[in-house]
N, C-alpha and C. Protein backbone atom coordinates (compact mmCIF):
# COMPACT_ATOMS: atom_id res chain seq x y z
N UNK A 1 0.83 -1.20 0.00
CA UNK A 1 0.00 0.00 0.00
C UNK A 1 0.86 1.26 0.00
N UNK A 2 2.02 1.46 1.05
CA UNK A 2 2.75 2.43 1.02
C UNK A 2 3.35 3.03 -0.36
N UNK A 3 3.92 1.46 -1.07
CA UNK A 3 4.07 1.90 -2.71
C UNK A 3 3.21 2.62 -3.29
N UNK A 4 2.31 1.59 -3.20
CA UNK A 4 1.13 2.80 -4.35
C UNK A 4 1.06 4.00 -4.07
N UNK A 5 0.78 4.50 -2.99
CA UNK A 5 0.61 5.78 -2.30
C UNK A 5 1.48 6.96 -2.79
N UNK A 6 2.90 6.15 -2.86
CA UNK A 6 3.84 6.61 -2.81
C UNK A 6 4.47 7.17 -4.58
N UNK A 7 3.96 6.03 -5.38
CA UNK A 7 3.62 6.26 -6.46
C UNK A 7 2.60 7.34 -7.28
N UNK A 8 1.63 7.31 -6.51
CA UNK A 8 0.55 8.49 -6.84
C UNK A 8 1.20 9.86 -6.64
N UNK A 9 1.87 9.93 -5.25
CA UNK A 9 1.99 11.44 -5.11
C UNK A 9 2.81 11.78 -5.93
N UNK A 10 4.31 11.04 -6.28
CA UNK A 10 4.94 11.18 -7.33
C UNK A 10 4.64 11.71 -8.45
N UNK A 11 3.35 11.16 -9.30
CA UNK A 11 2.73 11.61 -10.20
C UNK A 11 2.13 12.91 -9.90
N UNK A 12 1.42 13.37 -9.46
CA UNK A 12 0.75 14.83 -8.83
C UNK A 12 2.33 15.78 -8.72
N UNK A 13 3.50 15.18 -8.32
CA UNK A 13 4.87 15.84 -8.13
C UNK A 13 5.18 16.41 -10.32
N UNK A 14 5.49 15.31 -10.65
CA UNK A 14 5.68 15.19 -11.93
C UNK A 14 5.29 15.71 -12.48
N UNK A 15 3.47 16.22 -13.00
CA UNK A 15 2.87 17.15 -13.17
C UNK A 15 2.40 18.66 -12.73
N UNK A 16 3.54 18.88 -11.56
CA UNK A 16 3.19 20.38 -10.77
C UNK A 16 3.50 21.44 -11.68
N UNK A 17 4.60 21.13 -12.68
CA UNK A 17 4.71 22.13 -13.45
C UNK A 17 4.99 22.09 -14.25
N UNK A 18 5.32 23.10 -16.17
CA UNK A 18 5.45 22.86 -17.05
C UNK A 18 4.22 22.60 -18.14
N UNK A 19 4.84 21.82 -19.19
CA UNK A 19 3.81 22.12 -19.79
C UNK A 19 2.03 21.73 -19.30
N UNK A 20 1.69 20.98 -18.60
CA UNK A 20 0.68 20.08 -18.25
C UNK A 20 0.43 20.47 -16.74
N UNK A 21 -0.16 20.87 -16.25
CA UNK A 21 0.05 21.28 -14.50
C UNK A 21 -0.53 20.21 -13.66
N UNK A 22 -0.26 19.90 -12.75
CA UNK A 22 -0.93 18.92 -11.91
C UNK A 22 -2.47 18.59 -11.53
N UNK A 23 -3.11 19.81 -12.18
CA UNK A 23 -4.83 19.33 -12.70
C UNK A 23 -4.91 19.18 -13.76
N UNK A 24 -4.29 19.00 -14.43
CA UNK A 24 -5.02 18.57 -16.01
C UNK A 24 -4.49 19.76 -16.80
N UNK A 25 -4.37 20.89 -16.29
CA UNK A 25 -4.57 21.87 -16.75
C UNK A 25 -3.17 22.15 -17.45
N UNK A 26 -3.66 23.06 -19.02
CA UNK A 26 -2.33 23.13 -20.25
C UNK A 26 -2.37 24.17 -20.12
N UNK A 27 -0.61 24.79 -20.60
CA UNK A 27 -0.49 26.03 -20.67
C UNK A 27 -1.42 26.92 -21.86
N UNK A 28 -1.96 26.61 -22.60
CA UNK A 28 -2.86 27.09 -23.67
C UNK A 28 -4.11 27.42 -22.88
N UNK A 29 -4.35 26.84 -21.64
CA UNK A 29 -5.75 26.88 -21.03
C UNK A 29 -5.83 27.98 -20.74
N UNK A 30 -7.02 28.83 -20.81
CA UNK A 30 -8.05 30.32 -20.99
C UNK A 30 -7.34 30.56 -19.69
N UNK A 31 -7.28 30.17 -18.67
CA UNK A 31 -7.44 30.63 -17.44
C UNK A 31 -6.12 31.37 -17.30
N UNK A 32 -4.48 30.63 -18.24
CA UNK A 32 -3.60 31.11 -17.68
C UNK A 32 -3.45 32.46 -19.11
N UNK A 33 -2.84 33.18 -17.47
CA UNK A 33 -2.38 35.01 -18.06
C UNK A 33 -1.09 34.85 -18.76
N UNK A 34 -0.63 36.04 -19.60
CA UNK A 34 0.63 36.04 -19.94
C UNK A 34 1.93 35.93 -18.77
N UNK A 35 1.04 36.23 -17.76
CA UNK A 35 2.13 36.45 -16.33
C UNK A 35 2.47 34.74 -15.79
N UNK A 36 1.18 34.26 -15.98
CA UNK A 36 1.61 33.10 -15.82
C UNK A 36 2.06 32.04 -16.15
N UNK A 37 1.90 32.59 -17.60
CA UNK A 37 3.00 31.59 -18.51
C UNK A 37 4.40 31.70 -18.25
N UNK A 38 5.09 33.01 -17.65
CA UNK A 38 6.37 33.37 -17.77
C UNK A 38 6.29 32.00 -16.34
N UNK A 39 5.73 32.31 -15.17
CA UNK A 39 6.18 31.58 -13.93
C UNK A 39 6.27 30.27 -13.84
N UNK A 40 5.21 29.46 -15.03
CA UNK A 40 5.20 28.58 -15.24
C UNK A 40 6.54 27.80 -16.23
N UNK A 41 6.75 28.69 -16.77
CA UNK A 41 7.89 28.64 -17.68
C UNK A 41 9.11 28.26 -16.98
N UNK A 42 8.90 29.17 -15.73
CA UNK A 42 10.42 29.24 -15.15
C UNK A 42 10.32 27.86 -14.38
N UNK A 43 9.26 27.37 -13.49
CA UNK A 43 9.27 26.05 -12.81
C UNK A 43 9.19 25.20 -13.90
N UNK A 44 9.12 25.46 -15.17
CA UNK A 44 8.93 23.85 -15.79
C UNK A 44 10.55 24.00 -16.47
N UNK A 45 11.15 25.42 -16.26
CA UNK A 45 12.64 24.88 -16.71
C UNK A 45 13.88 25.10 -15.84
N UNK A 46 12.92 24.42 -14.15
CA UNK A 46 13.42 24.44 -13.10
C UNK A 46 14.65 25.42 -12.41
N UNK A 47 14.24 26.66 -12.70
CA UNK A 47 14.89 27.80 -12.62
C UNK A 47 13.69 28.29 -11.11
N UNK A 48 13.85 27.76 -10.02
CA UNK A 48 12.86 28.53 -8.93
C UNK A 48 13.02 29.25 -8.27
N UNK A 49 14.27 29.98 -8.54
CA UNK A 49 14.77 31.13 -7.81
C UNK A 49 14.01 32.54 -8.52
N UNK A 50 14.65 32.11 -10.30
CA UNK A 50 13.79 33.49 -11.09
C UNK A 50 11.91 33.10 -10.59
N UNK A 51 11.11 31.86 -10.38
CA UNK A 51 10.10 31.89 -10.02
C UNK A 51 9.13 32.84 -9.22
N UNK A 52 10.34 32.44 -8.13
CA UNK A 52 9.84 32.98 -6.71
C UNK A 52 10.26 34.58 -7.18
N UNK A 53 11.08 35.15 -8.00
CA UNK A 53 11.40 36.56 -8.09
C UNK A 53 10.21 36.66 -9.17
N UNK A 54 9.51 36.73 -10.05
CA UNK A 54 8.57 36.57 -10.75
C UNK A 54 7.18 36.86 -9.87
N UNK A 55 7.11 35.76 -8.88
CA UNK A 55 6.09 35.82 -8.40
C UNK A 55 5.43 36.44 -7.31
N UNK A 56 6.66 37.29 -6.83
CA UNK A 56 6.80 38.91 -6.01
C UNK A 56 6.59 39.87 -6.85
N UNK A 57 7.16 40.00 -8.22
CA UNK A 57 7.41 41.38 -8.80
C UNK A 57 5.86 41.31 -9.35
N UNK A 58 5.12 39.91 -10.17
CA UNK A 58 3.92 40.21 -10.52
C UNK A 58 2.46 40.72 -9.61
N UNK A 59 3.13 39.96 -8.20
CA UNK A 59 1.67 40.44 -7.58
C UNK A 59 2.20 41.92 -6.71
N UNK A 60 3.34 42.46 -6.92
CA UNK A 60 3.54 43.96 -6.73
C UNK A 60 2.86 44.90 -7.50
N UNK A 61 2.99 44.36 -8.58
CA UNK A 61 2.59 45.20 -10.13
C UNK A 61 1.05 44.87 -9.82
N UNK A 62 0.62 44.24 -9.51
CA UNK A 62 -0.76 43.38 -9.62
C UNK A 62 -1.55 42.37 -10.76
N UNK A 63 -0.46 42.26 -11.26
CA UNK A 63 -1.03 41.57 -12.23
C UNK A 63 -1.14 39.67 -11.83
N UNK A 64 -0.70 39.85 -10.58
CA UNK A 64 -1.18 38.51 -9.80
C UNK A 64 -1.80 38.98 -8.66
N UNK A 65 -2.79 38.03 -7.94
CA UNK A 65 -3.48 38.41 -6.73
C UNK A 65 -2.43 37.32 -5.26
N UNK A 66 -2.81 37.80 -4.46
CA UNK A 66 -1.55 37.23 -3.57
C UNK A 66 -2.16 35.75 -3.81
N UNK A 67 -3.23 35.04 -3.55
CA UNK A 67 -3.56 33.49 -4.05
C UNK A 67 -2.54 32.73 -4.93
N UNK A 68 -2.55 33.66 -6.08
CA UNK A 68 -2.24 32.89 -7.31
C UNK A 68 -0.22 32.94 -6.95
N UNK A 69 0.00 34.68 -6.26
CA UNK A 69 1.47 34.33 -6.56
C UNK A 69 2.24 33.14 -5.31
N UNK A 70 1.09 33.28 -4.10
CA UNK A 70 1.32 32.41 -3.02
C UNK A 70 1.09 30.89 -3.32
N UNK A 71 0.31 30.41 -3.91
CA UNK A 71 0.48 29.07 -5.22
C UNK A 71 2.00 28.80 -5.79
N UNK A 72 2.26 29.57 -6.89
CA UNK A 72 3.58 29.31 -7.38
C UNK A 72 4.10 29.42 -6.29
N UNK A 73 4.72 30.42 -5.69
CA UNK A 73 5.95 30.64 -4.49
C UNK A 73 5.64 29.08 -3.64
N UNK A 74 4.71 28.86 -3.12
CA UNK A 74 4.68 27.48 -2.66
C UNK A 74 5.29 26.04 -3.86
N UNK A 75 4.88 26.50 -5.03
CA UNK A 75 5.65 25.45 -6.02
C UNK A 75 6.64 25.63 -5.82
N UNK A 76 7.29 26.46 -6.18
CA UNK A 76 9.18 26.83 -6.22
C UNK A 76 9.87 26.68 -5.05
N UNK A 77 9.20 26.75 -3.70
CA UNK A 77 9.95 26.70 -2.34
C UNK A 77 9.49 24.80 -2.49
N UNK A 78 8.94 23.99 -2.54
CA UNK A 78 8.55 23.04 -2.99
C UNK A 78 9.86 22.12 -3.60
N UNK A 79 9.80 22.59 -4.68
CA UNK A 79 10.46 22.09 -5.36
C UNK A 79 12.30 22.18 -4.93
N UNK A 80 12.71 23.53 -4.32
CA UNK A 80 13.66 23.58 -3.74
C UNK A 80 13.78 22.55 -2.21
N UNK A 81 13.08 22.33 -2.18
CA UNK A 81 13.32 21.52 -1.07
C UNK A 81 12.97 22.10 0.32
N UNK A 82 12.56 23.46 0.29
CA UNK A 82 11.78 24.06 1.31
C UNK A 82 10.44 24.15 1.96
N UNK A 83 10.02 22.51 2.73
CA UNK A 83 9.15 22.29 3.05
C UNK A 83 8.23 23.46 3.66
N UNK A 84 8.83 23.81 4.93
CA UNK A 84 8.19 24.63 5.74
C UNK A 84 7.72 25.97 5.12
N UNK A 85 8.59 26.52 3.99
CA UNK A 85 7.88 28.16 3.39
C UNK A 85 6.83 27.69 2.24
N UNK A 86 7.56 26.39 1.83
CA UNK A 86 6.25 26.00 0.83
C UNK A 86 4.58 25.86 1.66
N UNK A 87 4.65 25.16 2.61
CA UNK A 87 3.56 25.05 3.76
C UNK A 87 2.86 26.41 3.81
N UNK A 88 3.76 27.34 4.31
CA UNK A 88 3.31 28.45 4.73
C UNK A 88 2.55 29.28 3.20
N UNK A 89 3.08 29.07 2.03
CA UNK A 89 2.26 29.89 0.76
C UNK A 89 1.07 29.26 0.62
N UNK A 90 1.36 27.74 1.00
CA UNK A 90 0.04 26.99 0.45
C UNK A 90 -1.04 27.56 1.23
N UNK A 91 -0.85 27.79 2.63
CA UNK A 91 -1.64 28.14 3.55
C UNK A 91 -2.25 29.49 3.42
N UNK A 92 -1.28 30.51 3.28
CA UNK A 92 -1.69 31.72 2.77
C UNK A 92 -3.14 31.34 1.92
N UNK A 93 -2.19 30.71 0.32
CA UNK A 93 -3.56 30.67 -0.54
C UNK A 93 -4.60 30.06 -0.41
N UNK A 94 -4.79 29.03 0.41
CA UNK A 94 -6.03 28.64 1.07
C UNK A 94 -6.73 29.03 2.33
N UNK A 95 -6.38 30.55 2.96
CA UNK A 95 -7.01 30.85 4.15
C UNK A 95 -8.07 30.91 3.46
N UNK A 96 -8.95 31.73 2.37
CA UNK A 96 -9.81 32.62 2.36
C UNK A 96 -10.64 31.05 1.36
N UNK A 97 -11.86 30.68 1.84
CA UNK A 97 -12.66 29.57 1.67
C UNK A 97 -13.54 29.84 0.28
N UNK A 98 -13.46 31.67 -0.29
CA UNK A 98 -14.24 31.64 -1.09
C UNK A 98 -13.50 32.72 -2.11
N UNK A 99 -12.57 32.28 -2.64
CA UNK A 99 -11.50 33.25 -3.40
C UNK A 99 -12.25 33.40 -4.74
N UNK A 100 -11.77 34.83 -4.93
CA UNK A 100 -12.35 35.28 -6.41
C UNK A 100 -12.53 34.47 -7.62
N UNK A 101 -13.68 33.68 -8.32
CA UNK A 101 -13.24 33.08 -9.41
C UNK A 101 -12.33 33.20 -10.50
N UNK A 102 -11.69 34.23 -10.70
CA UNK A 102 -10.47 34.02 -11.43
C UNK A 102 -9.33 33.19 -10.64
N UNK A 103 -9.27 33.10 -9.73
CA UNK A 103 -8.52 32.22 -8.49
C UNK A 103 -8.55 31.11 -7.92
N UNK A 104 -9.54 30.78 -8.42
CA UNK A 104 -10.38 29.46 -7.98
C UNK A 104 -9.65 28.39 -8.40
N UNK A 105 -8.78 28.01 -9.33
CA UNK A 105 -8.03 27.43 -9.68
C UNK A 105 -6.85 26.78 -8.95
N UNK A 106 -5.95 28.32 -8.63
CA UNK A 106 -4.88 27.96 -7.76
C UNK A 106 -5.22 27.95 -6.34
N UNK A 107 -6.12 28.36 -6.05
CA UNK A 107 -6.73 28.25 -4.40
C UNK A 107 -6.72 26.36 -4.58
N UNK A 108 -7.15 25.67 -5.53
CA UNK A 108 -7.65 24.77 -5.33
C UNK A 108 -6.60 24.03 -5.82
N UNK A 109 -5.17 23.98 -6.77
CA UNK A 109 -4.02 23.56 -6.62
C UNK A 109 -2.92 23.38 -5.30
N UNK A 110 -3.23 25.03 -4.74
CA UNK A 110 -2.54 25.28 -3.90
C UNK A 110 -2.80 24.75 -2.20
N UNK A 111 -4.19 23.81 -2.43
CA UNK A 111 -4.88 23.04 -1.30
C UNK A 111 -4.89 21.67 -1.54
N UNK A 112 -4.45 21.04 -2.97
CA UNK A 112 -3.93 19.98 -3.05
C UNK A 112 -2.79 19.82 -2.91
N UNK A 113 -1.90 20.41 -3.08
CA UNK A 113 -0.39 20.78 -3.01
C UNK A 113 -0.46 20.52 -1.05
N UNK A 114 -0.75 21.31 -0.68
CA UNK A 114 -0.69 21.42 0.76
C UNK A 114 -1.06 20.03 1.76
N UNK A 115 -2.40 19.48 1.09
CA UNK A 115 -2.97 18.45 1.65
C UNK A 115 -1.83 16.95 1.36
N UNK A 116 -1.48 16.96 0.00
CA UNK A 116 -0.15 15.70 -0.21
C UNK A 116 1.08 16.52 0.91
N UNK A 117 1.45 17.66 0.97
CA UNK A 117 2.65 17.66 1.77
C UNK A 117 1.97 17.42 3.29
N UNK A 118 1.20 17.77 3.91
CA UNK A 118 0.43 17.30 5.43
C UNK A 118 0.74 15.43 5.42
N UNK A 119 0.02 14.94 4.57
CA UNK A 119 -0.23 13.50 4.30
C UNK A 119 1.48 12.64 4.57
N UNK A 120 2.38 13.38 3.94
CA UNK A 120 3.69 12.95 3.95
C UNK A 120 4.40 13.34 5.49
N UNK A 121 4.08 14.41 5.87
CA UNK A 121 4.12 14.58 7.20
C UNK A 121 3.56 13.97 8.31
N UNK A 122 2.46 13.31 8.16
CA UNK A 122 1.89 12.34 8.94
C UNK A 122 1.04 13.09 9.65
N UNK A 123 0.91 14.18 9.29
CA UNK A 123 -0.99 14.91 10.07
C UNK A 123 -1.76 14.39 8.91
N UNK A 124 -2.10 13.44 9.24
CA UNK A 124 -3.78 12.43 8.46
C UNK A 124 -5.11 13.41 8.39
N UNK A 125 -5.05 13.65 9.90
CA UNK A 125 -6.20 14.17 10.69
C UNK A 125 -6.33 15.88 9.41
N UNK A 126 -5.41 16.35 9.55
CA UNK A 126 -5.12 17.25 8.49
C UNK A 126 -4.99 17.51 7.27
N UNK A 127 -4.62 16.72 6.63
CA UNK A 127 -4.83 16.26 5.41
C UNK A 127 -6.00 15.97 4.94
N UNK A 128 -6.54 15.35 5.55
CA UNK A 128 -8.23 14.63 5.27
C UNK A 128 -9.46 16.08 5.45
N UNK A 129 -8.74 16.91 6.57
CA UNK A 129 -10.16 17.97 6.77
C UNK A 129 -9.62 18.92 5.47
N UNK A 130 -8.70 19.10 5.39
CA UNK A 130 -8.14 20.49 3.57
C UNK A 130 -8.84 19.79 2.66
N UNK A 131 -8.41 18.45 2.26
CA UNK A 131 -9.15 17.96 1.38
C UNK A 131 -10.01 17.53 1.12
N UNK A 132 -11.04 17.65 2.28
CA UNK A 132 -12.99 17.22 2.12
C UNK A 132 -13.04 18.89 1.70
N UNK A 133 -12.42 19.99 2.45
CA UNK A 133 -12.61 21.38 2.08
C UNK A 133 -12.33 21.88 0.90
N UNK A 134 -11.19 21.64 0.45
CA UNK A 134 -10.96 21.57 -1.10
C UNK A 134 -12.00 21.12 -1.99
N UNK A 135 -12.25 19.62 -1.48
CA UNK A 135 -12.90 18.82 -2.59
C UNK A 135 -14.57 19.15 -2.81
N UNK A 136 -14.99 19.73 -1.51
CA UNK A 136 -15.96 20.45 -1.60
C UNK A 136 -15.93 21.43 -1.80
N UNK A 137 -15.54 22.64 -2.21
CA UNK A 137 -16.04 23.53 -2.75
C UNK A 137 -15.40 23.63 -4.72
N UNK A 138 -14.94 22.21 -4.86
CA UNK A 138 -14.99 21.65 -6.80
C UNK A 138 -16.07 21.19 -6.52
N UNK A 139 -16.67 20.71 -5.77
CA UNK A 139 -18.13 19.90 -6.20
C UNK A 139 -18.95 20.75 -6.34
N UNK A 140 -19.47 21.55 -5.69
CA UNK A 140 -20.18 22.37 -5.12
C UNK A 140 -19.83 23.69 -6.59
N UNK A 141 -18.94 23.74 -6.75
CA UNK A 141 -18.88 25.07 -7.71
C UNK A 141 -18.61 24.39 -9.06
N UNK A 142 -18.16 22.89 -9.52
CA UNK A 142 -17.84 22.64 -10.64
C UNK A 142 -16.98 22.59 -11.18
N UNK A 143 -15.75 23.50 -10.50
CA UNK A 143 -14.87 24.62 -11.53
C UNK A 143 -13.35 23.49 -11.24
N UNK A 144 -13.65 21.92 -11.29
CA UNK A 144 -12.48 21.16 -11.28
C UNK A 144 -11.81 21.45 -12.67
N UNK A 145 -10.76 20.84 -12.61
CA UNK A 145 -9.76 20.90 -13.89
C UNK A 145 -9.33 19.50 -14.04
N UNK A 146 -9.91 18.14 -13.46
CA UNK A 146 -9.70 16.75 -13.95
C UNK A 146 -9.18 16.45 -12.42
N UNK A 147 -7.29 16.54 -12.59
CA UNK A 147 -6.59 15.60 -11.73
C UNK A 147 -6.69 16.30 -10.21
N UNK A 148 -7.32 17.66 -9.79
CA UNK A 148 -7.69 17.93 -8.30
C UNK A 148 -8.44 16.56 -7.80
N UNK A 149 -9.49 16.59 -8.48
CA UNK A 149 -10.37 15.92 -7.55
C UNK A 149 -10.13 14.15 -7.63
N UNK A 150 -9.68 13.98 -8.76
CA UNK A 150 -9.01 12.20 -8.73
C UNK A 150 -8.16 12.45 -7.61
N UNK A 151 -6.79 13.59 -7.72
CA UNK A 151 -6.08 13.50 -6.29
C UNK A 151 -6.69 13.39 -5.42
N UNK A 152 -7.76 14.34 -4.85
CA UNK A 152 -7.67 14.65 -3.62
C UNK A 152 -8.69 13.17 -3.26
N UNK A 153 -9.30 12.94 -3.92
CA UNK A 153 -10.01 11.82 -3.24
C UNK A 153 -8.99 10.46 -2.80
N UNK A 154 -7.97 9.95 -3.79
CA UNK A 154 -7.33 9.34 -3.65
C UNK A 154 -6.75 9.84 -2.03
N UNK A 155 -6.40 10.82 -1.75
CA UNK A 155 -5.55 10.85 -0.60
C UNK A 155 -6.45 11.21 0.79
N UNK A 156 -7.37 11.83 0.07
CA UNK A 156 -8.62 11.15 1.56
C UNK A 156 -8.35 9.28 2.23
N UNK A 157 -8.12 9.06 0.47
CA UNK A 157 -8.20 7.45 1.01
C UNK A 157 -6.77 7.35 1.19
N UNK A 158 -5.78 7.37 1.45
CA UNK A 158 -4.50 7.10 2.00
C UNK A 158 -4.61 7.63 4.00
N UNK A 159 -5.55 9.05 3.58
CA UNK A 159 -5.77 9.30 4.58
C UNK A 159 -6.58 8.41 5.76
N UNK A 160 -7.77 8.14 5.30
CA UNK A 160 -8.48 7.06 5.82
C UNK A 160 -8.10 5.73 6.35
N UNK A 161 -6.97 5.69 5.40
CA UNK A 161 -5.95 4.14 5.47
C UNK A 161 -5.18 4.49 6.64
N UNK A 162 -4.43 5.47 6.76
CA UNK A 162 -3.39 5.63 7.94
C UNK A 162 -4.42 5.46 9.02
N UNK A 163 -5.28 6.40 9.14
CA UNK A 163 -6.02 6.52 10.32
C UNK A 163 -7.12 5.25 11.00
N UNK A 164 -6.42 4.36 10.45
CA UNK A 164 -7.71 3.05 10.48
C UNK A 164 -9.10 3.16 10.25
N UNK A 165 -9.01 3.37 9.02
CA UNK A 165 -10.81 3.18 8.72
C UNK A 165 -10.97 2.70 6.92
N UNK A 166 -10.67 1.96 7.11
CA UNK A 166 -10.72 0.85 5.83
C UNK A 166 -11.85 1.36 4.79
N UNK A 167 -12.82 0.95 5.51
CA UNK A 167 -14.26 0.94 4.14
C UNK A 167 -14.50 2.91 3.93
N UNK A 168 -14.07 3.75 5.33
CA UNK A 168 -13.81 4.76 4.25
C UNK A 168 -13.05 5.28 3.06
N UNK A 169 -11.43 4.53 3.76
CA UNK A 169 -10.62 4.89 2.35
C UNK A 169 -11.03 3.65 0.99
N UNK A 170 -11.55 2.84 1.41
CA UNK A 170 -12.17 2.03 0.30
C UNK A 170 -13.54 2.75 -0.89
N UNK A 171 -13.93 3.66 -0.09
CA UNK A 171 -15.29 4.05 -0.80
C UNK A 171 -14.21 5.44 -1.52
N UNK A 172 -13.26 5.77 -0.49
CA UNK A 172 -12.61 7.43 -1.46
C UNK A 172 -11.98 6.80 -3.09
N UNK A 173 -10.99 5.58 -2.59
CA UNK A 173 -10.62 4.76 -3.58
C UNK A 173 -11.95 4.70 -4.57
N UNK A 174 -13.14 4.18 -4.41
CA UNK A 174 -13.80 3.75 -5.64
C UNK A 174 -14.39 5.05 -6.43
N UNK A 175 -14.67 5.93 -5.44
CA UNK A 175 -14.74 7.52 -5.95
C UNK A 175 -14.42 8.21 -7.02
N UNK A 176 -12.58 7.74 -6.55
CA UNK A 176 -11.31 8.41 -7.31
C UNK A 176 -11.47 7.81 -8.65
N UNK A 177 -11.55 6.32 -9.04
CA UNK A 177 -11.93 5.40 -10.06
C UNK A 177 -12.94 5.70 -10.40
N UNK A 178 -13.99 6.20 -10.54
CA UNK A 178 -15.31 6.67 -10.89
C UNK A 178 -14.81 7.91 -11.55
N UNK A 179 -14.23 8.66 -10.89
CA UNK A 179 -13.66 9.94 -11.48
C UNK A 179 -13.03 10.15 -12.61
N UNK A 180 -11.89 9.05 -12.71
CA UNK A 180 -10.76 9.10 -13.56
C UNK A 180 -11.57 8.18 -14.62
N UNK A 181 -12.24 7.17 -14.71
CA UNK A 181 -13.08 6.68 -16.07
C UNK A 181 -13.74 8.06 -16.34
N UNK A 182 -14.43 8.91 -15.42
CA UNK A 182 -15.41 9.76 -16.86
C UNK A 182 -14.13 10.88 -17.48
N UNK A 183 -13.30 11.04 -16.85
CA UNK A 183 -11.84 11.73 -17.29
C UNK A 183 -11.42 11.51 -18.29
N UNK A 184 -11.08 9.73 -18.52
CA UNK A 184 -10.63 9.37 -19.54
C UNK A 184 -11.73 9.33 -20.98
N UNK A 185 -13.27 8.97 -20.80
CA UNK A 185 -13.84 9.28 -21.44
C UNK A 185 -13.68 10.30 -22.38
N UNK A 186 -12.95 11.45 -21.72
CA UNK A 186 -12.84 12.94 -22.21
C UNK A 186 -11.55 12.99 -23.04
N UNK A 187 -10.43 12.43 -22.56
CA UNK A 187 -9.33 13.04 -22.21
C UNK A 187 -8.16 11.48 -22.29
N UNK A 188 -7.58 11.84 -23.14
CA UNK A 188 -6.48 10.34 -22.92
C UNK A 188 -4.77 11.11 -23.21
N UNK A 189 -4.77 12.08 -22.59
CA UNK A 189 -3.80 12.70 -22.04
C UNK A 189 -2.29 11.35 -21.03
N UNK A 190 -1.33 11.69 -20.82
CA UNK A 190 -0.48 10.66 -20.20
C UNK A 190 -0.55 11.37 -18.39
N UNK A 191 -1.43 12.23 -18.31
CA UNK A 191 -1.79 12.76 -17.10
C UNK A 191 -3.19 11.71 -16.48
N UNK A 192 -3.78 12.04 -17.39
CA UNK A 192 -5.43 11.22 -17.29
C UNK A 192 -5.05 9.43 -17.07
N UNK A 193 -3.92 9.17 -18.00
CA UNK A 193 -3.31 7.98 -18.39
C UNK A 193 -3.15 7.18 -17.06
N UNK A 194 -2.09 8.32 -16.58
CA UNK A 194 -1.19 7.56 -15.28
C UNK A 194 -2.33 7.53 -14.04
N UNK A 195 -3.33 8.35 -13.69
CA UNK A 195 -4.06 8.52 -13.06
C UNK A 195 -4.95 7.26 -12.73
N UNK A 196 -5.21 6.72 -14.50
CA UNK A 196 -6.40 5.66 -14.51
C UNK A 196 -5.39 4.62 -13.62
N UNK A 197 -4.49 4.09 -14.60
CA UNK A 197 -3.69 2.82 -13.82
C UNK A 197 -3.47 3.28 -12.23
N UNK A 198 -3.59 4.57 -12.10
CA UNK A 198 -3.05 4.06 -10.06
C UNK A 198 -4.36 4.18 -9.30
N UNK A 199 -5.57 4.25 -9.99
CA UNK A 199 -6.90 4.46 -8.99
C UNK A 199 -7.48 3.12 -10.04
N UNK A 200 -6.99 2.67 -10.72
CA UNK A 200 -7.60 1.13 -10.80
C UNK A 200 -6.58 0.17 -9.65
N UNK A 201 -5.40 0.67 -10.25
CA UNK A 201 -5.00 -0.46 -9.27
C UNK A 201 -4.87 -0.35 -7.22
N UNK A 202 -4.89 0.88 -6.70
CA UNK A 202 -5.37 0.98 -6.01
C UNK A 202 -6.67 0.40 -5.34
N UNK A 203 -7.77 1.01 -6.37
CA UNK A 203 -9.00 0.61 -5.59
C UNK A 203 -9.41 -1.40 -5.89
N UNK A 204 -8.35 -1.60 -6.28
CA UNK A 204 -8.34 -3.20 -6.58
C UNK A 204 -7.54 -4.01 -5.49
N UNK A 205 -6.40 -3.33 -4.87
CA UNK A 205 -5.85 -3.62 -3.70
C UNK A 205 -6.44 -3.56 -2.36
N UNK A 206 -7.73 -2.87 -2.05
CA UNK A 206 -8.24 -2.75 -0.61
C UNK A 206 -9.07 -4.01 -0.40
């Protein structure tokens, strides 16, 4: 079980930045600005120093809102290996429960991002309440982008698993698989791809 687990987040890692983002979401997609192509640019050509300088100077200028630049800055401290400031952006961008819909996006990256680093830390208990909060307000508003909500359900159920409660992380597992078939229906992307094989084979292991 630890493998698989361990395997999934990997993938959600793999896709945080560059061309393909860790929801599904392509750099061509409506949502991203010219500002954010540059930041994205810079984490997908693992330069996270110019990132994090990017993602100060844009939400100075304003052409980022602190959400979106506290998102990236949590990618790039992330990726540097700076658990604890990455923690702290993610947190920033998920205080506020009902962020502007142009934001809605990275509020909701930046709370999956947060909820896999809790999970690896071993607050379960924590992990599991961001991501019923996360995952409810994509249900509730719609505005998923594919691989949020396959993640986050999946790690409810890792969550569920640590914390001893089987037939809940069993039902998040069949969830996540429910999810990722109408995904692939859509979408046969190597994002959508890797997703199907680890929430089939997951929810086949409990």
């Amino acid at each position: 079980m630890k493998k698989i687990v361990l395997i999934a987040l990997s993938i959600l890692t793999l896709f945080a930045c560059g061309g393909e983002g860790r929801n599904g979401l392509r750099q061509s997609d409506s949502k991203f600005t010219k500002a954010d192509t540059l930041v994205r640019g810079a984490l997908g050509a693992r330069d996270y120093q110019r990132a994090l300088a990017l993602a100060d100077s844009l939400e100075q200028t304003g052409d980022f809102s602190s959400v979106r630049a506290d998102n990236y800055r949590g990618d790039a401290y992330s990726s540097l290996g700076r658990r604890a400031e990455s923690k702290a952006c993610y947190r920033r961008a998920t205080a506020n429960n009902n962020p502007a819909n142009h934001d809605l996006w990275c509020y909701q990256e930046a709370g999956n991002s947060l909820s896999r680093q809790l999970y690896l830390d071993g607050d379960y208990e924590g992990a599991l309440r961001l991501a019923m909060n996360i995952l409810a307000n994509i249900d509730s508003l719609g505005t998923d982008n594919e691989g949020n909500s396959v993640g986050l359900d999946a790690l409810m159920g890792y969550c569920n698993q640590a914390l001893g409660k089987p037939r809940q992380a069993k039902e998040n597992y069949e969830r996540a698989y429910r999810r990722v078939r109408q995904w692939l229906e859509r979408d046969s992307s190597a994002m959508a791809l890797l997703w199907g094989v680890e929430t089939y084979n997951t929810s086949r292991s409990e």
